[in-house]
C-alpha atoms as a PDB file:
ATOM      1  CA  UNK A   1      72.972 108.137 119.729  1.00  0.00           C
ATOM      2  CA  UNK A   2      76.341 109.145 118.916  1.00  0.00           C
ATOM      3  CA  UNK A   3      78.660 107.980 116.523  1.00  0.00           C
ATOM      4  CA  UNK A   4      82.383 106.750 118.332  1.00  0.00           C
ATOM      5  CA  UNK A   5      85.100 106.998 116.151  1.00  0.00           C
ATOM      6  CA  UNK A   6      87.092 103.838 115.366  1.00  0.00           C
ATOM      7  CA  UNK A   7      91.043 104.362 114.973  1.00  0.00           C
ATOM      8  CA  UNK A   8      92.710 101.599 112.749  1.00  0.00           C
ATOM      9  CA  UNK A   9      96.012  99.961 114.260  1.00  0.00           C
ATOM     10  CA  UNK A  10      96.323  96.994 112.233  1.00  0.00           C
ATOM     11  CA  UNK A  11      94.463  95.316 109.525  1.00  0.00           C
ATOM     12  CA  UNK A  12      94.939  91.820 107.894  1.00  0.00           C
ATOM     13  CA  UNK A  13      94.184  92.362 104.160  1.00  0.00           C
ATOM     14  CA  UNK A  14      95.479  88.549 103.705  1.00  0.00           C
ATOM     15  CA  UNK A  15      92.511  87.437 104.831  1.00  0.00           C
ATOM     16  CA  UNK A  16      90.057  88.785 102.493  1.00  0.00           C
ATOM     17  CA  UNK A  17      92.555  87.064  99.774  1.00  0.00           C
ATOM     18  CA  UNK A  18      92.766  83.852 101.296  1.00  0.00           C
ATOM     19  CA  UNK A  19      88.930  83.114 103.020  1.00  0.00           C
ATOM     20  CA  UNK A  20      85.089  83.636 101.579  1.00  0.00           C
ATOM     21  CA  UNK A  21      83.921  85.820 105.038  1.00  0.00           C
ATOM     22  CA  UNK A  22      80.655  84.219 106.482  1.00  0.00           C
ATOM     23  CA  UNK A  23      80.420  85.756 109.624  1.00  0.00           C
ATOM     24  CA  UNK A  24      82.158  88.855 111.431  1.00  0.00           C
ATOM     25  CA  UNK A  25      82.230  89.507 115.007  1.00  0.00           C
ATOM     26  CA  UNK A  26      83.622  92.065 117.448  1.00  0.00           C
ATOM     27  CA  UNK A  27      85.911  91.325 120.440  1.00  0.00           C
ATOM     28  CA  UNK A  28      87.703  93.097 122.748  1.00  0.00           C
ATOM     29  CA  UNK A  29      91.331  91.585 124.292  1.00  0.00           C
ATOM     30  CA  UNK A  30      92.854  91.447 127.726  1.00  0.00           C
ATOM     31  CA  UNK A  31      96.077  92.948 126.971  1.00  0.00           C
ATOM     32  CA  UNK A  32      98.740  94.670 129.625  1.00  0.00           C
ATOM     33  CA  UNK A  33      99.354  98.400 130.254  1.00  0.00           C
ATOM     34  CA  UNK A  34     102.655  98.214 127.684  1.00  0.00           C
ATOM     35  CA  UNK A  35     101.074  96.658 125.059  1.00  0.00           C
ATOM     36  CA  UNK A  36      98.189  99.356 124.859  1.00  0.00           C
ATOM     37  CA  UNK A  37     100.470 101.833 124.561  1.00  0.00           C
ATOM     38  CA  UNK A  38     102.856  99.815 121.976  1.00  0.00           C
ATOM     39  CA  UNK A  39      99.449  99.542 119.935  1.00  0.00           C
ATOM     40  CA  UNK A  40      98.115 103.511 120.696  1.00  0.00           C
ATOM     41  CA  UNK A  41     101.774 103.895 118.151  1.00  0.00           C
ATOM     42  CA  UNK A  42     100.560 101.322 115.803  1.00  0.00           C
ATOM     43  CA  UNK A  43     103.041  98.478 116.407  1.00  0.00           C
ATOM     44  CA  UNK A  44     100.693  95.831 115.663  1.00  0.00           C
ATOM     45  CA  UNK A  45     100.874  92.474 112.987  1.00  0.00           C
ATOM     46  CA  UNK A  46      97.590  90.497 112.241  1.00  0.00           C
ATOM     47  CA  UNK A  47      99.090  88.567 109.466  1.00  0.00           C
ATOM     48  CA  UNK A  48     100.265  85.176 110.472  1.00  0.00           C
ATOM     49  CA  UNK A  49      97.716  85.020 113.857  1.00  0.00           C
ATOM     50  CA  UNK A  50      94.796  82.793 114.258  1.00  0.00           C
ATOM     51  CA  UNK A  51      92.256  82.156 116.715  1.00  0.00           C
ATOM     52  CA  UNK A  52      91.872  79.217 119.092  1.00  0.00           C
ATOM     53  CA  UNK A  53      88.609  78.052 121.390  1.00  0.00           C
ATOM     54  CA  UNK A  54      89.848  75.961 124.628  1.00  0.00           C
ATOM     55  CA  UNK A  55      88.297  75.372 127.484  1.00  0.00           C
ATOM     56  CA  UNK A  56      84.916  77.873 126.746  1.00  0.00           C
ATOM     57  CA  UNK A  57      87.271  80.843 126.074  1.00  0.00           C
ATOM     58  CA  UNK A  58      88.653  82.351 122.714  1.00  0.00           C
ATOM     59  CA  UNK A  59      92.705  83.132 122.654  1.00  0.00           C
ATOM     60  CA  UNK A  60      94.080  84.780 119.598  1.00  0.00           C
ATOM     61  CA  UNK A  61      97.797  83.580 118.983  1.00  0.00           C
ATOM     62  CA  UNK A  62     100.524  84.746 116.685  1.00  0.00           C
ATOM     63  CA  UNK A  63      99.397  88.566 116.898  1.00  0.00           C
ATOM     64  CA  UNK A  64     102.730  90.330 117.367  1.00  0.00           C
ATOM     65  CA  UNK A  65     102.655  93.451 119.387  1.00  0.00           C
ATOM     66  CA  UNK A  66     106.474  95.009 119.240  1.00  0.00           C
ATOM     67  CA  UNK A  67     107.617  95.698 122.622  1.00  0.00           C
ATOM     68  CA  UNK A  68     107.173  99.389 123.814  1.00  0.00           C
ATOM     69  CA  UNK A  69     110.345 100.941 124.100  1.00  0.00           C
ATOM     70  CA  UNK A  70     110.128 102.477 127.670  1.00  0.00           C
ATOM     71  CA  UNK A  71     108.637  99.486 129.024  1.00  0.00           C
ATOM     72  CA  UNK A  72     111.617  97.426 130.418  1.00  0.00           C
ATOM     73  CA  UNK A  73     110.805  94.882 132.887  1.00  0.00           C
ATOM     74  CA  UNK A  74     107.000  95.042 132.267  1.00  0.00           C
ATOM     75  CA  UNK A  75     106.961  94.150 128.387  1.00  0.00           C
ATOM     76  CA  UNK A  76     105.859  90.477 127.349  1.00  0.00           C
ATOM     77  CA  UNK A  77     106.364  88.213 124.882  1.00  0.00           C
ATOM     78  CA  UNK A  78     105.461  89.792 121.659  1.00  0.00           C
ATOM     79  CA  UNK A  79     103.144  86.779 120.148  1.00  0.00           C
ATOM     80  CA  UNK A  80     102.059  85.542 123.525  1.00  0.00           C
ATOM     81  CA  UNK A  81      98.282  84.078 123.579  1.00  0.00           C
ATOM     82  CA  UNK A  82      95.925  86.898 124.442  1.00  0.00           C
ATOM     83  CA  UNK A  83      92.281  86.275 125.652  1.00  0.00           C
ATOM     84  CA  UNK A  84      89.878  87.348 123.472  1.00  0.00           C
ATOM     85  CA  UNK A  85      86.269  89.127 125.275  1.00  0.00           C
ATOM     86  CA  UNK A  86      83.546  87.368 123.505  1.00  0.00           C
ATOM     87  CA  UNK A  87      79.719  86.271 124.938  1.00  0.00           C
ATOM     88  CA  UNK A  88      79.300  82.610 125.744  1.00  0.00           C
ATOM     89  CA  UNK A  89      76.939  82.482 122.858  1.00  0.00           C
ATOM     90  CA  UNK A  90      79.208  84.313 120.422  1.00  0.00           C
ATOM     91  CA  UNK A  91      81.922  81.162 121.448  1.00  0.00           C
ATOM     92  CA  UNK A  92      79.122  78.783 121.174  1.00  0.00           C
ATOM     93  CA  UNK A  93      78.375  79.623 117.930  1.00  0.00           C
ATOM     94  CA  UNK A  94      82.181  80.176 116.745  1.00  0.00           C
ATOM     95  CA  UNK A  95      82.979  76.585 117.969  1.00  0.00           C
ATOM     96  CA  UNK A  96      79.818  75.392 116.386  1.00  0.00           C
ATOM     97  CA  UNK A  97      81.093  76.580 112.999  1.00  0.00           C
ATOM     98  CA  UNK A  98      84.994  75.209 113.503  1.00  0.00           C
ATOM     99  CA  UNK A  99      83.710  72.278 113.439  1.00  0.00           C
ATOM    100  CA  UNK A 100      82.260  71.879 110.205  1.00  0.00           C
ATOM    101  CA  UNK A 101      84.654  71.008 107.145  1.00  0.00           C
ATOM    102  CA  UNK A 102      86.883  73.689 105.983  1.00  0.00           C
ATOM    103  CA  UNK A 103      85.823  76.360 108.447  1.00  0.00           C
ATOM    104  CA  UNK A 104      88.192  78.393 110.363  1.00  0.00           C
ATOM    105  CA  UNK A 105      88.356  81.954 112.583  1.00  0.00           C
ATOM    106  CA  UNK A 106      90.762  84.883 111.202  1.00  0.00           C
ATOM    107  CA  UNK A 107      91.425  87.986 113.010  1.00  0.00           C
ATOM    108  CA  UNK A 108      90.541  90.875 110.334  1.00  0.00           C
ATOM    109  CA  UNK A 109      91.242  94.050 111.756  1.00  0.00           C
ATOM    110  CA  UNK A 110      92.714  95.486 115.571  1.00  0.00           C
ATOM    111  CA  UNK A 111      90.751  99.214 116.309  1.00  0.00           C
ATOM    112  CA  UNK A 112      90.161 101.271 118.705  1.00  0.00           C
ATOM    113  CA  UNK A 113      86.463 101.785 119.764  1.00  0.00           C
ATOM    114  CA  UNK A 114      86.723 105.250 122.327  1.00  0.00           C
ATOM    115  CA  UNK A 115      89.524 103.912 124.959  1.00  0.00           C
ATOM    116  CA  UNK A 116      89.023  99.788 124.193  1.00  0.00           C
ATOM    117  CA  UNK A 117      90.722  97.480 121.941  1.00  0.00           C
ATOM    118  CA  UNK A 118      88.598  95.811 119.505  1.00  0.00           C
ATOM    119  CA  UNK A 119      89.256  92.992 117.200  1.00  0.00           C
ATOM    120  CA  UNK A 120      87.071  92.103 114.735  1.00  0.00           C
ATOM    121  CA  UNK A 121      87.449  88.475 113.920  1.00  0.00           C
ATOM    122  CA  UNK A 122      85.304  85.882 111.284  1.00  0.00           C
ATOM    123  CA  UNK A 123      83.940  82.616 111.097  1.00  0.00           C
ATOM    124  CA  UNK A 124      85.724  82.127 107.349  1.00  0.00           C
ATOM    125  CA  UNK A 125      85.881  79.358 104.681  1.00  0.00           C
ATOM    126  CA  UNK A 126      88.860  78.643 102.850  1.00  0.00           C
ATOM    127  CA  UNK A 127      89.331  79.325  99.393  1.00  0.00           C
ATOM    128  CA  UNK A 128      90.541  76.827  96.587  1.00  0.00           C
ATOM    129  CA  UNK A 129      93.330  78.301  94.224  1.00  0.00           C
ATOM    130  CA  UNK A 130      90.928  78.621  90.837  1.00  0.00           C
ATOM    131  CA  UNK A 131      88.702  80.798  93.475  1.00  0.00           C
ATOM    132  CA  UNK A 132      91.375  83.051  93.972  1.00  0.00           C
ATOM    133  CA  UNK A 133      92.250  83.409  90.418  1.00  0.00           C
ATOM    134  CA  UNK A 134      88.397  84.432  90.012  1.00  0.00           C
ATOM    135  CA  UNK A 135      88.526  86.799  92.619  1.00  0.00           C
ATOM    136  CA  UNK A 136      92.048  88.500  91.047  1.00  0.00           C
ATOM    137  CA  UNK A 137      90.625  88.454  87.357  1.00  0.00           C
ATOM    138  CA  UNK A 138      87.257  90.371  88.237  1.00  0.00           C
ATOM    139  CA  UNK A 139      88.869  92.744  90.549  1.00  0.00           C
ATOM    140  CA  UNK A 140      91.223  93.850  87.418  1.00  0.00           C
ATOM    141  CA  UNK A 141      88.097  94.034  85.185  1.00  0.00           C
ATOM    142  CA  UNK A 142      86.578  95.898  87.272  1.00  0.00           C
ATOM    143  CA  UNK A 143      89.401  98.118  87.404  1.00  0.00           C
ATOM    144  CA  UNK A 144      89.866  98.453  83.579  1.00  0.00           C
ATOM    145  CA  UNK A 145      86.243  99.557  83.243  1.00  0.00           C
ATOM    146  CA  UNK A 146      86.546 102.157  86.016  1.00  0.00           C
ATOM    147  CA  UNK A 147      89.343 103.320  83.927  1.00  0.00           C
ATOM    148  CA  UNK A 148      87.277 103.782  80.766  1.00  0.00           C
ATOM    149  CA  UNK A 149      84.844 105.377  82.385  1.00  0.00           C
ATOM    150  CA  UNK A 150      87.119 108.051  84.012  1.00  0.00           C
ATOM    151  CA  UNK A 151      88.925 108.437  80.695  1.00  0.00           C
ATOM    152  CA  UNK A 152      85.219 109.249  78.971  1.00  0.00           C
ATOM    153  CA  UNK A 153      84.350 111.581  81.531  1.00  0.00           C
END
């Protein structure tokens, strides 16, 4: 089988920071003609968007795409609710998680997969501040001893 290359528009390194990942999945997105193009040049933000589940369907909101600059009449609102492409299970079991305490679904990163959009979004848990801290101080260990090490070498 071959391998399809994955281009990277927009990635939300926030995340990762701010919620222990439990679960990933991938999702495509209904999005217009303009904003595939406005996203082919990278004009894409992840950061402050979230992910809904009404009515059996998946909507990511908040996701800015900047308008595309030939697009006149046909561009939409920037942070408009999208529809996110997901299997009935895949909802089922994304709703299933929501609804336990402290559980929530975060958009990671926007690709694309040959031609298609892809989002790849997680069923996350929130962090507590001294987890952070935990996180920060073993990532800078961690960086120290790589340090040494090159520096013995």
């Amino acid at each position: 089988m071959k391998e399809h290359s994955q281009k990277l528009i927009s990635q939300n390194k926030k995340a990762y920071h701010e919620y222990f990942i439990e679960e990933t999945f991938q999702a495509g997105i209904a999005l217009s003609g303009t904003e595939v193009k406005s996203m082919r040049a990278g004009r894409c933000n992840l950061k402050e968007s979230y992910i809904k589940i009404e009515k059996g369907s998946a909507f990511i909101e908040g996701m800015h795409i900047s308008p595309y600059t030939h697009g006149n009449i046909f561009n939409l609102d920037p942070t408009r609710k999208r529809r996110l492409l997901l299997n009935r299970r895949e909802i089922n079991k994304l709703r299933a998680g929501v609804t336990q305490d402290g559980y929530t679904i975060v958009p990671l990163k926007a690709y694309f997969s040959r031609c298609y959009v892809k989002i790849d979004i997680a069923l996350a848990k929130g962090k507590k501040l001294y987890d952070k801290r935990d996180a920060i101080a073993k990532k800078t260990s961690e960086r120290n001893i790589a340090r040494e090490f090159a520096g013995r070498v």
